[in-house]
N, C-alpha and C. Protein backbone atom coordinates (compact mmCIF):
# COMPACT_ATOMS: atom_id res chain seq x y z
N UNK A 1 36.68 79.72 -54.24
CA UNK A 1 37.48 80.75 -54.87
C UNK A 1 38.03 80.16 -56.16
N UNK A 2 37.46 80.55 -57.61
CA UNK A 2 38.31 80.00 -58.81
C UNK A 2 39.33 80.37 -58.87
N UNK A 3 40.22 81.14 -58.70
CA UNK A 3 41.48 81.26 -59.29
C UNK A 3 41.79 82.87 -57.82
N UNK A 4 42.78 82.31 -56.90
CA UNK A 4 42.66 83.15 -55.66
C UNK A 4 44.14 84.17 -56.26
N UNK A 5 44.14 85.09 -55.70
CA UNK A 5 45.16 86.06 -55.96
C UNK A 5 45.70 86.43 -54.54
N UNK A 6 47.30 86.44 -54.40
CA UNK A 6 47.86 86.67 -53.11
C UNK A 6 46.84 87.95 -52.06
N UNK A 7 46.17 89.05 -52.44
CA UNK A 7 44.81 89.48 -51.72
C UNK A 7 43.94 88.91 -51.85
N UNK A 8 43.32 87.51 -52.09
CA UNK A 8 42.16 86.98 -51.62
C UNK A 8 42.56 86.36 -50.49
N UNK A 9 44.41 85.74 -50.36
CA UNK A 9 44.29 84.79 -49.50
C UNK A 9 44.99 85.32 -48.27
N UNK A 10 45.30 86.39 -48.09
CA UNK A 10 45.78 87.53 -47.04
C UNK A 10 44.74 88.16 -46.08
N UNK A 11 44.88 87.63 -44.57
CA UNK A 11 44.18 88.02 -44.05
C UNK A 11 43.09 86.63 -43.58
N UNK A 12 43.31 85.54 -44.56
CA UNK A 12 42.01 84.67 -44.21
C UNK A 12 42.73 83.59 -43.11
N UNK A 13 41.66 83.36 -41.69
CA UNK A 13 41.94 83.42 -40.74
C UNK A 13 40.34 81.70 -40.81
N UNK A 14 40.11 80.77 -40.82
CA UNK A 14 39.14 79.83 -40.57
C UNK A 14 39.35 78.81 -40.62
N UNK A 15 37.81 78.18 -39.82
CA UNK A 15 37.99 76.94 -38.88
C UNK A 15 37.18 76.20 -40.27
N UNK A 16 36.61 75.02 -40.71
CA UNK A 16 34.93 74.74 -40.85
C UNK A 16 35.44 73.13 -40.24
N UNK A 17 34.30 72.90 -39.50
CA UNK A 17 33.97 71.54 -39.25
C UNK A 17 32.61 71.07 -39.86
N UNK A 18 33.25 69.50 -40.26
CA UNK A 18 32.43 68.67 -41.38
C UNK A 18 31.71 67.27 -40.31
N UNK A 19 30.55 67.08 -40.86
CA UNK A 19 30.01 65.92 -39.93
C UNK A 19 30.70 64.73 -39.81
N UNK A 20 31.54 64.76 -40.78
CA UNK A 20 31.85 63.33 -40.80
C UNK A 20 33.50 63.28 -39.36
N UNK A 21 33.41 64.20 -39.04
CA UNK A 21 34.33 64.57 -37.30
C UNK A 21 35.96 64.98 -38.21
N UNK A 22 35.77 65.24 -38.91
CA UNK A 22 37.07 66.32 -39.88
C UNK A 22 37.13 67.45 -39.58
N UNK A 23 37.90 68.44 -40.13
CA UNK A 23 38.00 69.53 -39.68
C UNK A 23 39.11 70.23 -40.77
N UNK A 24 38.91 71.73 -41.29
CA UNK A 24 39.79 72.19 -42.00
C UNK A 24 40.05 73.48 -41.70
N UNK A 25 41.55 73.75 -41.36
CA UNK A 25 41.74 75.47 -40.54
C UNK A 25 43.01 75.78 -41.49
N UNK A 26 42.41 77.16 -41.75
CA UNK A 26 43.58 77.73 -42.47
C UNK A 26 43.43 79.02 -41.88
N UNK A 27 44.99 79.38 -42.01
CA UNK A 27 45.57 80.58 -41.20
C UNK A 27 46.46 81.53 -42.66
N UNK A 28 46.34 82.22 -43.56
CA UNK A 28 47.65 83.00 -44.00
C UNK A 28 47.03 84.67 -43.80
N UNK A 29 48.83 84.82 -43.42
CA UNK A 29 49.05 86.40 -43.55
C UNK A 29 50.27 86.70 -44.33
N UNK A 30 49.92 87.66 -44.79
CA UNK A 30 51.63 88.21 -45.22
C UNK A 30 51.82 89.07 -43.93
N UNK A 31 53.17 88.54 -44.36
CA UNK A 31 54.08 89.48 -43.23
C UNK A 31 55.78 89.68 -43.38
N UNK A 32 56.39 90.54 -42.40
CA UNK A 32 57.30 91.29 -42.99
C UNK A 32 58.12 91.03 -41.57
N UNK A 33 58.04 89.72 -41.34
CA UNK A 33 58.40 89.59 -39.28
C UNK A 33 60.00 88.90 -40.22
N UNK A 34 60.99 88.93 -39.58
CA UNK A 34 61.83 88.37 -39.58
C UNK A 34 62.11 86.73 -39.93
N UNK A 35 61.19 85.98 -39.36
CA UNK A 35 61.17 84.61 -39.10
C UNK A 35 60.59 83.99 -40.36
N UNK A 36 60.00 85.11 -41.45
CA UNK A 36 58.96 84.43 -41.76
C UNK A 36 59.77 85.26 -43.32
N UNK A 37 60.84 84.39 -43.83
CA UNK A 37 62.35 85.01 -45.17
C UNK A 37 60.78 85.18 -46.77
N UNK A 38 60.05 84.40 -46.53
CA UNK A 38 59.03 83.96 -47.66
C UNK A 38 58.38 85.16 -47.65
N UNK A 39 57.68 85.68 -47.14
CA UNK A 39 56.71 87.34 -46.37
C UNK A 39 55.51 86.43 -46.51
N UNK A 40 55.42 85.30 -46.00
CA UNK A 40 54.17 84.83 -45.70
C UNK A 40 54.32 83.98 -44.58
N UNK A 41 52.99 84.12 -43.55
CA UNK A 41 52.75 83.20 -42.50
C UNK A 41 51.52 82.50 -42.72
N UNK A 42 51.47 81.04 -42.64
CA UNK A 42 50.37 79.94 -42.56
C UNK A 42 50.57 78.90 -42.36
N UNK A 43 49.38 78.17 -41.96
CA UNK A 43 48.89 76.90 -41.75
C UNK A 43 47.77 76.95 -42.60
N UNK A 44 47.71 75.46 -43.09
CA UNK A 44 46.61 74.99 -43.92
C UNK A 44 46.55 73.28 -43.10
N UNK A 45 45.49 73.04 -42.47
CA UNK A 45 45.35 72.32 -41.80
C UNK A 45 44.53 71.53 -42.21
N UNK A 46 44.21 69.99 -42.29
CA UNK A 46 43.03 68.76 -43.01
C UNK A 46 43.52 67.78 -41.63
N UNK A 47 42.54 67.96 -40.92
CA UNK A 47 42.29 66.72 -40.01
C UNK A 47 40.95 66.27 -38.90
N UNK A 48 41.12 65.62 -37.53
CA UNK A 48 40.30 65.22 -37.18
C UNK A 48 39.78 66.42 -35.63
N UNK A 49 38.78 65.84 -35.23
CA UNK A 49 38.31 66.76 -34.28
C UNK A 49 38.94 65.99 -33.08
N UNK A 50 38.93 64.54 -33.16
CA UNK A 50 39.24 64.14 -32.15
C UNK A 50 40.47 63.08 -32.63
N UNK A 51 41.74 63.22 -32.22
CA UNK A 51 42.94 62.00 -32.45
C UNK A 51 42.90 60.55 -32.40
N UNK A 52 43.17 60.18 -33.69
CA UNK A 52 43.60 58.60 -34.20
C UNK A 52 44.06 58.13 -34.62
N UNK A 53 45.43 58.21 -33.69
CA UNK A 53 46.86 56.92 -34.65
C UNK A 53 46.70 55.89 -34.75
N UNK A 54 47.07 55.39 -35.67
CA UNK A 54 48.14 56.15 -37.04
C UNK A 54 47.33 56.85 -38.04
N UNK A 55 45.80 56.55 -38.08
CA UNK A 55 45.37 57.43 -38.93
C UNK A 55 45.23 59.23 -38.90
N UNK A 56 45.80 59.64 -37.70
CA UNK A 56 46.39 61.12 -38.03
C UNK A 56 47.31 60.58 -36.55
N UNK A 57 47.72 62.14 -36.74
CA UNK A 57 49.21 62.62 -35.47
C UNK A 57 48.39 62.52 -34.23
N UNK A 58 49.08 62.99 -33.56
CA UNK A 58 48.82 63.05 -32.21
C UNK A 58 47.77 64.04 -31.86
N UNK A 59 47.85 65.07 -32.44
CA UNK A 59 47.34 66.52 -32.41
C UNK A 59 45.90 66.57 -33.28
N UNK A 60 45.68 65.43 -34.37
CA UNK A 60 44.58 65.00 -35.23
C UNK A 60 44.84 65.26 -36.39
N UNK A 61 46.07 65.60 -36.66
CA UNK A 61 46.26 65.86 -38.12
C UNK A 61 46.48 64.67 -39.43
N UNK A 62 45.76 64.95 -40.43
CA UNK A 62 45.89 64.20 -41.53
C UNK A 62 47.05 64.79 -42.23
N UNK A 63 46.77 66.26 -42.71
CA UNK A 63 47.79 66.90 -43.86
C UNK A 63 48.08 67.66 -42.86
N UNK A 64 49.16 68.56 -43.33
CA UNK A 64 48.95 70.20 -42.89
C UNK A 64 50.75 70.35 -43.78
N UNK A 65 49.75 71.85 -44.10
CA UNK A 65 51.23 72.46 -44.77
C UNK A 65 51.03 73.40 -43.74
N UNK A 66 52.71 73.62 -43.35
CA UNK A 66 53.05 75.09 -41.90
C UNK A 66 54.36 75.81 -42.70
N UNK A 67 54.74 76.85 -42.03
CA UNK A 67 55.94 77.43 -41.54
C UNK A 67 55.81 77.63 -40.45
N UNK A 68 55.61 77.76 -39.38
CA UNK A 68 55.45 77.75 -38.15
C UNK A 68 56.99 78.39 -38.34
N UNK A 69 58.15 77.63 -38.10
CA UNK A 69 59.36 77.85 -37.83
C UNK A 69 60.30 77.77 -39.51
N UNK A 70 59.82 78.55 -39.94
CA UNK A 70 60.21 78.89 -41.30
C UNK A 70 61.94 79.25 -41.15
N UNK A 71 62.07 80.31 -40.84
CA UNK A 71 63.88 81.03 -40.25
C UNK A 71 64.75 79.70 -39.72
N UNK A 72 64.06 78.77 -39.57
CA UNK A 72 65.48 77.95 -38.54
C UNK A 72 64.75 76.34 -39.24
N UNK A 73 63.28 76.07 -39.32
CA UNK A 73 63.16 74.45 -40.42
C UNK A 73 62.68 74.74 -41.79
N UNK A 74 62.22 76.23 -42.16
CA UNK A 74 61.41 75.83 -43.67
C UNK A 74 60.21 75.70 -43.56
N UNK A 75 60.00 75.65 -44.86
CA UNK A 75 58.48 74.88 -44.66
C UNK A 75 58.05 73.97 -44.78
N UNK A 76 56.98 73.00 -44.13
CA UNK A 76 57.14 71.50 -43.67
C UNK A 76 55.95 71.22 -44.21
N UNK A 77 55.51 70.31 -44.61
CA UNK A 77 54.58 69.38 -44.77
C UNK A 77 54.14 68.03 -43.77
N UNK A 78 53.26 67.86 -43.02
CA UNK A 78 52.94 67.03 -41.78
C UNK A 78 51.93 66.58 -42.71
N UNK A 79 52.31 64.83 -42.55
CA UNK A 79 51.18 64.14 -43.11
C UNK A 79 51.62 62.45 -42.39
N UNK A 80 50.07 62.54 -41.57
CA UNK A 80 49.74 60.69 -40.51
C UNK A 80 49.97 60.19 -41.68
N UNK A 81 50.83 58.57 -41.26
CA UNK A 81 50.97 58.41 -39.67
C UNK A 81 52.42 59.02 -39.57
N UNK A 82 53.19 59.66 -40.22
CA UNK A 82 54.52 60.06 -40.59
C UNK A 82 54.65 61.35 -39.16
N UNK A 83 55.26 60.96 -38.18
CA UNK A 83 55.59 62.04 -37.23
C UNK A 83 56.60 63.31 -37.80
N UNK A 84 57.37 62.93 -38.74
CA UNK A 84 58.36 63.32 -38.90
C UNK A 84 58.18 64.16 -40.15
N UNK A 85 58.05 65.63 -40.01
CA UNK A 85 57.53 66.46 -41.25
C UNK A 85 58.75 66.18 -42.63
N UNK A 86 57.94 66.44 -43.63
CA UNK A 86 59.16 66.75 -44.66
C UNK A 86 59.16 68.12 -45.05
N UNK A 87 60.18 68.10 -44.99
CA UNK A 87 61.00 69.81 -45.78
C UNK A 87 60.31 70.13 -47.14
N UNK A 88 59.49 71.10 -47.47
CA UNK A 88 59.38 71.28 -49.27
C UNK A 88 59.54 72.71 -49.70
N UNK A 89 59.83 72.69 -50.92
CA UNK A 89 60.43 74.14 -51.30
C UNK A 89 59.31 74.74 -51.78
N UNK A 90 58.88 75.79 -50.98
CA UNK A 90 57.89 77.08 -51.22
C UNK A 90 57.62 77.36 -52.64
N UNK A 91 56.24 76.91 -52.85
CA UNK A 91 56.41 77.37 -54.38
C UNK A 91 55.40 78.89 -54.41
N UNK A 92 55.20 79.05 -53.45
CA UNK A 92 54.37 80.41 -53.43
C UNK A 92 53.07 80.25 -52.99
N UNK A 93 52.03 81.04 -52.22
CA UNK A 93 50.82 81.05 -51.68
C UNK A 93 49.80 80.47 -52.32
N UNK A 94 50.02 80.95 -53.61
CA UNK A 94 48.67 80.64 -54.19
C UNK A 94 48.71 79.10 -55.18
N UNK A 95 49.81 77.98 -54.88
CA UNK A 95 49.90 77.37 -55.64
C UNK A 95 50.17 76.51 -54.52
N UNK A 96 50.57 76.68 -53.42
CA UNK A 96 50.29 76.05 -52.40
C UNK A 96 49.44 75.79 -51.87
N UNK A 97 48.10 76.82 -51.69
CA UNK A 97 47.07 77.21 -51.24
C UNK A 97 46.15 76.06 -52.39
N UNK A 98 46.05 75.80 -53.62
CA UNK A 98 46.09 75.24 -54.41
C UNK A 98 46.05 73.83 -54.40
N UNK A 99 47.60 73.54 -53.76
CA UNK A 99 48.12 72.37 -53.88
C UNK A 99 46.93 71.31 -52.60
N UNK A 100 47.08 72.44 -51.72
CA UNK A 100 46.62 72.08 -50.36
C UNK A 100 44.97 70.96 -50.67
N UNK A 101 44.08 72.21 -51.52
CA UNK A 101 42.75 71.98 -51.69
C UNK A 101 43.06 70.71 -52.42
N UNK A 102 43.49 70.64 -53.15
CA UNK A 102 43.76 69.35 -54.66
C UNK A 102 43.98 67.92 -53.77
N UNK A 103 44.95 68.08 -52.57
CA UNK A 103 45.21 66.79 -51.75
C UNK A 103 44.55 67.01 -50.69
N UNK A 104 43.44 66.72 -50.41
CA UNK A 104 42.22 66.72 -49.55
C UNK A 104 40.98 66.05 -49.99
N UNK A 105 39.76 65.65 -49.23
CA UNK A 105 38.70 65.40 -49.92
C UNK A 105 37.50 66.27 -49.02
N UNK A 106 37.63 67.63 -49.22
CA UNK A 106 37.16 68.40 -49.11
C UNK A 106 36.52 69.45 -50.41
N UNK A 107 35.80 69.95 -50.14
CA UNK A 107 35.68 71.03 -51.37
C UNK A 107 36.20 72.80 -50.72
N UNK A 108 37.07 73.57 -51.32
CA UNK A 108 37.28 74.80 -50.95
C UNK A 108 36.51 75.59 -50.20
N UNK A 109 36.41 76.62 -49.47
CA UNK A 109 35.24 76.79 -48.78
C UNK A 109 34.50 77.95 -49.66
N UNK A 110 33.31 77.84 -49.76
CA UNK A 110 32.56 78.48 -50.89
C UNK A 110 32.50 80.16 -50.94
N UNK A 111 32.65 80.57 -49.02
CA UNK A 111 32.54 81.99 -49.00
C UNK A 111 33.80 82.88 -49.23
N UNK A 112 34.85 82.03 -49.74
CA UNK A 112 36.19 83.02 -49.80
C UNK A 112 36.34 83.47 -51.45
């Protein structure tokens, strides 16, 4: 996607797994739920298929930007071997969405 607009990235819901045993899942929706003060829900996920500390979390994660619990922590940034997310200030979907691809060594996925 060259240049994504808050409707390209609404609605996109995918997994892709890479040979090298990586894995990249992204989740956004807009939404209008209470929990979620931004009107967006996602995960952008960069990690493994199978777990290796310290080189990811517990769960296999390398990166991941969430709100998961946006209303009560924000939005967090999870990055191995660091258990402990950091807080960052929302700069908006598509610059996040952005940010995400740029710190990875992945390429975007070609069909969005």
């Amino acid at each position: 996607m060259a240049s994504p607009t808050d409707d390209d990235l609404d609605g996109i819901t995918t997994t892709e797994k890479y040979r090298d045993g990586t894995v990249v899942r992204v989740f956004v929706m807009r939404t209008t739920r209470d929990a979620y003060p931004s009107g967006w829900a996602y995960k952008l996920h960069y990690g493994t298929t199978e777990p290796n500390p310290p080189e990811t979390l517990d769960d296999g994660t390398i990166r991941r930007y969430d709100n998961s619990h946006e209303d009560t922590k924000g939005h967090e940034l999870h990055v191995a071997p660091d258990p402990e997310p950091e807080t960052i200030e929302f700069p908006g979907m598509i610059e996040l969405w952005n940010r995400f691809w740029s710190e990875i060594p992945k390429d975007e996925f070609d069909d969005r």
